[in-house]
PDB file of N, CA and C in Angstrom:
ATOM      1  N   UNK A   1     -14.171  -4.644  23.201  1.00  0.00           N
ATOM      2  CA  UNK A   1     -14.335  -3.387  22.496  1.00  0.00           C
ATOM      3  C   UNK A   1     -14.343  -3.654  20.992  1.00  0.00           C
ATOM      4  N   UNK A   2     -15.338  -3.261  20.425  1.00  0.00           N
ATOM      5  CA  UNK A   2     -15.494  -3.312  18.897  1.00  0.00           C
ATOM      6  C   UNK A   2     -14.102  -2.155  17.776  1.00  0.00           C
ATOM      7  N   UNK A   3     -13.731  -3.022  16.963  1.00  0.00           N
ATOM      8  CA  UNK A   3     -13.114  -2.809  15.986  1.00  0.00           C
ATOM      9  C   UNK A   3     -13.541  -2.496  15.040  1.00  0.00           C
ATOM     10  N   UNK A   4     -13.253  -1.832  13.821  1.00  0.00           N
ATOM     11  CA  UNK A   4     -13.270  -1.672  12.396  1.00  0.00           C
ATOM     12  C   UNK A   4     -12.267  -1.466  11.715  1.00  0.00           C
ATOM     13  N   UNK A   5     -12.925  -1.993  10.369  1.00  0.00           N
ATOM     14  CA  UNK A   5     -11.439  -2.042   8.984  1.00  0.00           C
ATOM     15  C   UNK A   5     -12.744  -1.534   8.331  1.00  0.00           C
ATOM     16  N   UNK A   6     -11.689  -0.836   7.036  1.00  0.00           N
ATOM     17  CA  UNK A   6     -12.697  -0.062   6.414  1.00  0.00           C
ATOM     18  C   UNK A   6     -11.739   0.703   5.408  1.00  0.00           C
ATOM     19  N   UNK A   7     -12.567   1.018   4.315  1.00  0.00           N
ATOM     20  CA  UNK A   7     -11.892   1.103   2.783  1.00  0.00           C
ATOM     21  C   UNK A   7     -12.140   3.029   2.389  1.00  0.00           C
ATOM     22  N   UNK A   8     -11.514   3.606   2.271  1.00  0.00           N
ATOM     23  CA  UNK A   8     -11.573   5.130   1.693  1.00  0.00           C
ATOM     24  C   UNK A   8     -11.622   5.076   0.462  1.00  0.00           C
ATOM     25  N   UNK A   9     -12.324   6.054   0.092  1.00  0.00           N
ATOM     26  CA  UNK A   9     -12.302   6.229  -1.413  1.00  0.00           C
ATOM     27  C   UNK A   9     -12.140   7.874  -1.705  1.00  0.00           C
ATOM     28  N   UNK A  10     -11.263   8.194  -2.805  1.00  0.00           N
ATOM     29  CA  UNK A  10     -10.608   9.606  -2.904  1.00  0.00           C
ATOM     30  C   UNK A  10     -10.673   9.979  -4.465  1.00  0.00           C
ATOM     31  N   UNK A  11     -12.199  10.431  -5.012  1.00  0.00           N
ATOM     32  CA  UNK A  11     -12.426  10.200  -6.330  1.00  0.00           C
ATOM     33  C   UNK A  11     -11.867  11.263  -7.066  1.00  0.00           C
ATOM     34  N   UNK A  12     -11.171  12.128  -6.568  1.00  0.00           N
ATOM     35  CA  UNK A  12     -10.228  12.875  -7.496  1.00  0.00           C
ATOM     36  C   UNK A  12      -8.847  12.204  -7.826  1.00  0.00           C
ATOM     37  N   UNK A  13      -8.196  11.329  -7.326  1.00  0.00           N
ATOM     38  CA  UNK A  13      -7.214  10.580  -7.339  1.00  0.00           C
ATOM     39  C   UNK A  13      -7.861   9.294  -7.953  1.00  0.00           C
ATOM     40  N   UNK A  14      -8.958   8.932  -7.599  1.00  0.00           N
ATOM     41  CA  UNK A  14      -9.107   7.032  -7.936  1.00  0.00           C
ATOM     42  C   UNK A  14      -8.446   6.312  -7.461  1.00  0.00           C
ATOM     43  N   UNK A  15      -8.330   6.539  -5.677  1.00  0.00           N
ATOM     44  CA  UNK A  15      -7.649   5.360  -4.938  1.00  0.00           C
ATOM     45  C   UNK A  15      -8.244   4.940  -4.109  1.00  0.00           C
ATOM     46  N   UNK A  16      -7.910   3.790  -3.255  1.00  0.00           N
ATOM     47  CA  UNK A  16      -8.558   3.575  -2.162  1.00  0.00           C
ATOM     48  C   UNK A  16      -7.541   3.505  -1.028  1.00  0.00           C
ATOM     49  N   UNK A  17      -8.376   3.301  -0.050  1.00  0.00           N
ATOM     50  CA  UNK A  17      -7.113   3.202   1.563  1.00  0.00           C
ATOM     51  C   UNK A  17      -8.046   2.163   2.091  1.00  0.00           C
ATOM     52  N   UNK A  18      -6.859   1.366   2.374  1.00  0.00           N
ATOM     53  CA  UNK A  18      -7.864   0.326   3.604  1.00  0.00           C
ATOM     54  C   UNK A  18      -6.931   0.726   5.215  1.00  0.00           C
ATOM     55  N   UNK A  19      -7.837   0.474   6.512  1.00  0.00           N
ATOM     56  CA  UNK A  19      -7.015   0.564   7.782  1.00  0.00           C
ATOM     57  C   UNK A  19      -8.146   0.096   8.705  1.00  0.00           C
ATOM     58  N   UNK A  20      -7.936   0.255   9.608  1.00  0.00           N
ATOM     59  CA  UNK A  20      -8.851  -0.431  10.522  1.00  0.00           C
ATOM     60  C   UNK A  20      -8.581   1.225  11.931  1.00  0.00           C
ATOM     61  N   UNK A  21      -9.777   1.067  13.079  1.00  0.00           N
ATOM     62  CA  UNK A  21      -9.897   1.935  14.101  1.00  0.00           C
ATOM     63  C   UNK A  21     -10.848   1.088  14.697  1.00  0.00           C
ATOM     64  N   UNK A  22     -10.907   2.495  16.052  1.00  0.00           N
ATOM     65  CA  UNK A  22     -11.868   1.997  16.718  1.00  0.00           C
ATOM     66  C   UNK A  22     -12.785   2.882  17.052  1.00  0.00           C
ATOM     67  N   UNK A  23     -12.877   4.281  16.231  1.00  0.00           N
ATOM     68  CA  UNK A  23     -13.795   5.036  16.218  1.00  0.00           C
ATOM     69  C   UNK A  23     -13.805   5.495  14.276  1.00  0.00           C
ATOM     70  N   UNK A  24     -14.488   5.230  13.427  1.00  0.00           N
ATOM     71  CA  UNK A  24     -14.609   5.806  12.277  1.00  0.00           C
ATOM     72  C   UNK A  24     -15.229   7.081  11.727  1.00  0.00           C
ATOM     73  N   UNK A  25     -16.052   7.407  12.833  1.00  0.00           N
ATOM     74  CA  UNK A  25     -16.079   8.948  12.309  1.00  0.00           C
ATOM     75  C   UNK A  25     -14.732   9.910  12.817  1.00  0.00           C
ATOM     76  N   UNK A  26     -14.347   9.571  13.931  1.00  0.00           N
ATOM     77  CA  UNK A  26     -13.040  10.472  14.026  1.00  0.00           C
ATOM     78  C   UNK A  26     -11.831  10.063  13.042  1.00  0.00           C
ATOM     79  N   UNK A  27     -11.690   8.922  12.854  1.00  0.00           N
ATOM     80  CA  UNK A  27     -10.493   8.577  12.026  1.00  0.00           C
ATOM     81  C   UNK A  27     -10.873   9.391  10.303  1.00  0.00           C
ATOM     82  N   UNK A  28     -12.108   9.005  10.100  1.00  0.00           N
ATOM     83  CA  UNK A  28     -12.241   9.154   8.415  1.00  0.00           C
ATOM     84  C   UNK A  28     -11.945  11.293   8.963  1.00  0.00           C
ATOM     85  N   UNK A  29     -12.602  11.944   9.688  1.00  0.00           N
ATOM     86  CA  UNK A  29     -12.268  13.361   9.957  1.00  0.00           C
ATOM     87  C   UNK A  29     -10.733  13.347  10.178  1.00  0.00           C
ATOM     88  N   UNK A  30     -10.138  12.585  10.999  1.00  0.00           N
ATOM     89  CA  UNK A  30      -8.480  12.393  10.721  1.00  0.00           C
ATOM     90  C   UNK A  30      -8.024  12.493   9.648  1.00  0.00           C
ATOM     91  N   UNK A  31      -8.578  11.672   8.189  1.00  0.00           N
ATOM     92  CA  UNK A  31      -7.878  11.531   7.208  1.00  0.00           C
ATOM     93  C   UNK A  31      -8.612  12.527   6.268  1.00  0.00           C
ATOM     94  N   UNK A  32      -9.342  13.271   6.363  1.00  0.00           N
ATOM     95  CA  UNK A  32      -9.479  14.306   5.758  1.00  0.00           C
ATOM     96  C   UNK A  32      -9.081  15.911   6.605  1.00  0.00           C
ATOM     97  N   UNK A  33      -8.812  15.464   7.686  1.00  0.00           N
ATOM     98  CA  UNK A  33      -7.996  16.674   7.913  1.00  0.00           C
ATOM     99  C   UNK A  33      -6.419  17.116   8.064  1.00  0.00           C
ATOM    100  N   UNK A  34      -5.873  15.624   7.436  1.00  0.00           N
ATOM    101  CA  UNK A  34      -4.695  15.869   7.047  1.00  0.00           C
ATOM    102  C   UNK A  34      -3.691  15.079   8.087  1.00  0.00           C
ATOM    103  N   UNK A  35      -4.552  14.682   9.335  1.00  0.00           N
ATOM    104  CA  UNK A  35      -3.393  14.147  10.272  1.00  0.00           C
ATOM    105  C   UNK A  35      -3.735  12.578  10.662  1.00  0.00           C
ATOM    106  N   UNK A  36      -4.561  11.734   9.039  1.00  0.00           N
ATOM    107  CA  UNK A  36      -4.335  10.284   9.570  1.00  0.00           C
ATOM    108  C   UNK A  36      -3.309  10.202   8.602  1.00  0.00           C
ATOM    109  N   UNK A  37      -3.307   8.822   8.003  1.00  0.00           N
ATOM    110  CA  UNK A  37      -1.421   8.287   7.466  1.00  0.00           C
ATOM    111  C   UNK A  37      -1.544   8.939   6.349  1.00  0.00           C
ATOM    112  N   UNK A  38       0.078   8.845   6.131  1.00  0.00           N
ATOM    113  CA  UNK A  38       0.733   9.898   5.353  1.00  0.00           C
ATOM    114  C   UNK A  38       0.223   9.839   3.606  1.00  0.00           C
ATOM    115  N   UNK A  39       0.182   8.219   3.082  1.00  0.00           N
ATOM    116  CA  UNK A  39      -1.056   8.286   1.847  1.00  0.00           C
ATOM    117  C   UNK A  39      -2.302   8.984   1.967  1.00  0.00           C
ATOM    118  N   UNK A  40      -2.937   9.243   2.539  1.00  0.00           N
ATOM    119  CA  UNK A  40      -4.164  10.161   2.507  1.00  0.00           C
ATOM    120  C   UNK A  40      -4.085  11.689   2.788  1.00  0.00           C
ATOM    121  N   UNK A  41      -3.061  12.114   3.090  1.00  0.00           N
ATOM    122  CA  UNK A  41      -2.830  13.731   3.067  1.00  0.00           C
ATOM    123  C   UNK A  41      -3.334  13.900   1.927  1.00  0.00           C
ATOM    124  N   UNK A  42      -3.942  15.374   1.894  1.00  0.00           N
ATOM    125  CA  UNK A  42      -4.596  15.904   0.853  1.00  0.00           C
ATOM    126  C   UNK A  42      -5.061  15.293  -0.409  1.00  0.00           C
ATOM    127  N   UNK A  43      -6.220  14.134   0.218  1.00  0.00           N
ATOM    128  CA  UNK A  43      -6.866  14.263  -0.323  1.00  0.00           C
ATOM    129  C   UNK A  43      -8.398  14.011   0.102  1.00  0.00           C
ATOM    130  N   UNK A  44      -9.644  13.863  -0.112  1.00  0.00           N
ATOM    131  CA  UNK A  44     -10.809  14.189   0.206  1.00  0.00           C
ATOM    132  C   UNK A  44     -11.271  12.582  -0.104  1.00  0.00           C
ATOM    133  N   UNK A  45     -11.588  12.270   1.204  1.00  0.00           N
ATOM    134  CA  UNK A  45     -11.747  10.444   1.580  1.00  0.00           C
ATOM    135  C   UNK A  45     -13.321  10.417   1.825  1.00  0.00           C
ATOM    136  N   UNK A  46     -13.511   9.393   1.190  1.00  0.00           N
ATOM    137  CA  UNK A  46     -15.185   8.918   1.608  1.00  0.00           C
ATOM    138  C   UNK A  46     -15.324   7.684   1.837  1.00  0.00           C
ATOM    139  N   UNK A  47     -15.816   7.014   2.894  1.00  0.00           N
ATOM    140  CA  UNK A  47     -16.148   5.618   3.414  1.00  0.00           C
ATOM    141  C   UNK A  47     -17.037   4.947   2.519  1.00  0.00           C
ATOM    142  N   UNK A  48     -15.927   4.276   1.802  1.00  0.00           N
ATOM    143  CA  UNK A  48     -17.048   3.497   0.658  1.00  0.00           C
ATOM    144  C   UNK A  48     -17.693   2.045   1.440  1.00  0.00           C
ATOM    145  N   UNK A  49     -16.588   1.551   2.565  1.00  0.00           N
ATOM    146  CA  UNK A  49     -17.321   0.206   3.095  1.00  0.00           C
ATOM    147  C   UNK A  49     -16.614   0.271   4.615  1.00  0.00           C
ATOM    148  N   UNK A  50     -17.492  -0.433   5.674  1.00  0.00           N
ATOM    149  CA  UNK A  50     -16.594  -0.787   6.529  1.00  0.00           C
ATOM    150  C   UNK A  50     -17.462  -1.962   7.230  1.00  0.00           C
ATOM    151  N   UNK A  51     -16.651  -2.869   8.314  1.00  0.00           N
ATOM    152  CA  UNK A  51     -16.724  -4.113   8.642  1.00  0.00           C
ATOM    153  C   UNK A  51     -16.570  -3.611  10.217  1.00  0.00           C
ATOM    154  N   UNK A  52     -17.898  -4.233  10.869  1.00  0.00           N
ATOM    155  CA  UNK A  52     -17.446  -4.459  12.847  1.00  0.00           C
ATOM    156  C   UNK A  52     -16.515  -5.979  13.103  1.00  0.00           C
ATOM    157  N   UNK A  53     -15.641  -5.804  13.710  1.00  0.00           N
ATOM    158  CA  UNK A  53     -15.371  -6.735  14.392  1.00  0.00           C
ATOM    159  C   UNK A  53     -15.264  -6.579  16.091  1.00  0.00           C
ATOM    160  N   UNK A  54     -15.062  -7.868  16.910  1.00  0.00           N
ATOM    161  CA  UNK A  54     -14.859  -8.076  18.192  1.00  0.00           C
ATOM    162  C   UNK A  54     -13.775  -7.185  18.569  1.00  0.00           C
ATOM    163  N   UNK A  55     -12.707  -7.462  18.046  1.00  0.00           N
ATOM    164  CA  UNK A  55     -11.280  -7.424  18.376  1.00  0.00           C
ATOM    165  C   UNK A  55     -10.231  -6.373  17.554  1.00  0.00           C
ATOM    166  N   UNK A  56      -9.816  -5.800  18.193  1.00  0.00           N
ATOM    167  CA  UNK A  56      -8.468  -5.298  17.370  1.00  0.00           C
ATOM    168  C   UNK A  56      -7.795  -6.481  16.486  1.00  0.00           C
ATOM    169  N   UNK A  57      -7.548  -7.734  16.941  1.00  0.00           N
ATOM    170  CA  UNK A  57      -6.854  -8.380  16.380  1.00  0.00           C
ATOM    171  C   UNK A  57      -7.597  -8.804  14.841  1.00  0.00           C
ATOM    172  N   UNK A  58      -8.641  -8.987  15.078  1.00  0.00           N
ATOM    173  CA  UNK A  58      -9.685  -9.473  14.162  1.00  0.00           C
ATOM    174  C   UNK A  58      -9.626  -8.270  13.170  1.00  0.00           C
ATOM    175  N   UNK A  59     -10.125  -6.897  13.027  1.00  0.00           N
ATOM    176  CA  UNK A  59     -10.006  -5.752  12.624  1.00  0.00           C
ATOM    177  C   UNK A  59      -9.124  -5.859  11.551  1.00  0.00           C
ATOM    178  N   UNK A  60      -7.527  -6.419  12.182  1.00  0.00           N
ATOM    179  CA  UNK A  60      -6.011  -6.385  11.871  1.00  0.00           C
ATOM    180  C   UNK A  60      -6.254  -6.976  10.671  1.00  0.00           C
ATOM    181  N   UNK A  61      -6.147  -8.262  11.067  1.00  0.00           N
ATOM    182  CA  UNK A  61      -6.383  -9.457  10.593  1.00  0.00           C
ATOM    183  C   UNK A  61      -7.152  -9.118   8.977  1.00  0.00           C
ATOM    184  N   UNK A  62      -8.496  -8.710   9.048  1.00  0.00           N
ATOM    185  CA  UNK A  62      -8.873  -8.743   8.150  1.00  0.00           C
ATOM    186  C   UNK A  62      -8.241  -7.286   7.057  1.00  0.00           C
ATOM    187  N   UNK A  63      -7.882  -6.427   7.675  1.00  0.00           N
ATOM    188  CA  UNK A  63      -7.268  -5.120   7.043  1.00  0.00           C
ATOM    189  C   UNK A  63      -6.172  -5.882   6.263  1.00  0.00           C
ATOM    190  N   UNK A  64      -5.265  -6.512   6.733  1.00  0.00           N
ATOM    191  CA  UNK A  64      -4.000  -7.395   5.717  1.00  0.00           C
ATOM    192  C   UNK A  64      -4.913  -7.733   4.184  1.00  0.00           C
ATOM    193  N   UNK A  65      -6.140  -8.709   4.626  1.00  0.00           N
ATOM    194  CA  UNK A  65      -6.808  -9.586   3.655  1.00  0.00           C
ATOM    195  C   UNK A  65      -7.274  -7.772   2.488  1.00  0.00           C
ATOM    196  N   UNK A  66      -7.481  -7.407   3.229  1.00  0.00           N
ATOM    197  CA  UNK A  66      -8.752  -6.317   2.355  1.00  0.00           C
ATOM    198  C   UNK A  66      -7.353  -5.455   1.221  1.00  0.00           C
ATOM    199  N   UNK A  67      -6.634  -5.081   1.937  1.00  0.00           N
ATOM    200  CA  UNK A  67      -5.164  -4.503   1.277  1.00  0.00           C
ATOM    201  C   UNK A  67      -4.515  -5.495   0.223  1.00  0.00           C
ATOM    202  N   UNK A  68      -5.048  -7.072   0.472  1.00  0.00           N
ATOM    203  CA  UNK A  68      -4.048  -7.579  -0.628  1.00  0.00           C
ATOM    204  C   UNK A  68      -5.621  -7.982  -1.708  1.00  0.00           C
ATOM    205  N   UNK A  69      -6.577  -7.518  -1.460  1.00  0.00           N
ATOM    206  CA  UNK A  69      -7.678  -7.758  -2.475  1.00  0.00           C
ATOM    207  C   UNK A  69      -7.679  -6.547  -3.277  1.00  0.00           C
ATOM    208  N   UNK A  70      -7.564  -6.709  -4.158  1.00  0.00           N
ATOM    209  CA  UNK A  70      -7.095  -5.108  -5.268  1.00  0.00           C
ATOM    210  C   UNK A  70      -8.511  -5.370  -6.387  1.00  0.00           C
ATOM    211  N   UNK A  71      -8.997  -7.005  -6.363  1.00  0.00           N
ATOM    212  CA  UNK A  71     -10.145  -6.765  -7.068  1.00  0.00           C
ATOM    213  C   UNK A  71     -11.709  -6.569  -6.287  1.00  0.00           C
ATOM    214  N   UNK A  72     -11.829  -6.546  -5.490  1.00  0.00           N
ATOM    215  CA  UNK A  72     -12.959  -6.423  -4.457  1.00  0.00           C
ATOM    216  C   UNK A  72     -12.897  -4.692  -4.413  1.00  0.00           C
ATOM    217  N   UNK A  73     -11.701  -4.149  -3.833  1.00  0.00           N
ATOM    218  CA  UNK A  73     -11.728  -2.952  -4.037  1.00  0.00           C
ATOM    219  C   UNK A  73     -12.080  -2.047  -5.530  1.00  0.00           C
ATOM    220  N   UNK A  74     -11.708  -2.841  -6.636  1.00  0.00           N
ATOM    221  CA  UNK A  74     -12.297  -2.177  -7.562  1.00  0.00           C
ATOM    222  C   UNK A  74     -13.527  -2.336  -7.629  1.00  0.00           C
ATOM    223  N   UNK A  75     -14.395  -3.239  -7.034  1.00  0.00           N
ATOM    224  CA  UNK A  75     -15.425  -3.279  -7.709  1.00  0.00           C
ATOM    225  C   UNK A  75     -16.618  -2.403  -6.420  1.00  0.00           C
ATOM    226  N   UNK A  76     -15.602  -2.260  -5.373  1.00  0.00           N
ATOM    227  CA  UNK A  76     -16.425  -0.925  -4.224  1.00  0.00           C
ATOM    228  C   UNK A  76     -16.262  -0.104  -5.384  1.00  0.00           C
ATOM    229  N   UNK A  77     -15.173   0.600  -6.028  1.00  0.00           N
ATOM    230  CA  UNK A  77     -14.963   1.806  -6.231  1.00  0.00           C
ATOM    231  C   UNK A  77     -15.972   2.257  -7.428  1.00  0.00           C
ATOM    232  N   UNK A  78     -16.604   0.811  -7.987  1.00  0.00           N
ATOM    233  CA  UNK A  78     -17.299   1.047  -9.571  1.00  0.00           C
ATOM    234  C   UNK A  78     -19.182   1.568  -8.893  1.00  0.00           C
ATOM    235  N   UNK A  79     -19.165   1.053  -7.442  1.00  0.00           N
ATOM    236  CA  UNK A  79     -20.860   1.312  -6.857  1.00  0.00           C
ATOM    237  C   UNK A  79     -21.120   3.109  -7.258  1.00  0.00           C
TER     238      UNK A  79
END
């Protein structure tokens, strides 16, 4: 079963979220309707990038890497 990690972007704030699923249109509607994780309550998320993988584990795996890259994410947030 295919995985994804994948980066939010919330341009009234200027943040990003990284997490991983296994469905991204329901999750990103999760986090704009208030009931994915508790950093993204209210506020208005847009899928600036996301990645397929094989595996949940893989998904995981790379969500750690993408969360501790703070300059890759800035430079999604500048497109």
């Amino acid at each position: 079963m295919a995985a994804f990690v994948y980066v939010l972007f919330d341009e009234r704030r200027r943040r990003t979220y990284v997490g991983w699923t296994l469905d991204l249109e329901r999750r990103l509607a999760q986090h704009n309707g208030g009931a994915g994780a508790k950093f993204t309550r209210g506020g208005q998320w847009a899928l600036i990038y996301a990645e397929r993988h094989r595996t949940r584990n893989g998904a995981m795996r790379r969500e750690i890497v993408l969360k501790a890259d703070r300059k890759f994410r800035a430079l999604l947030r500048q497109r």
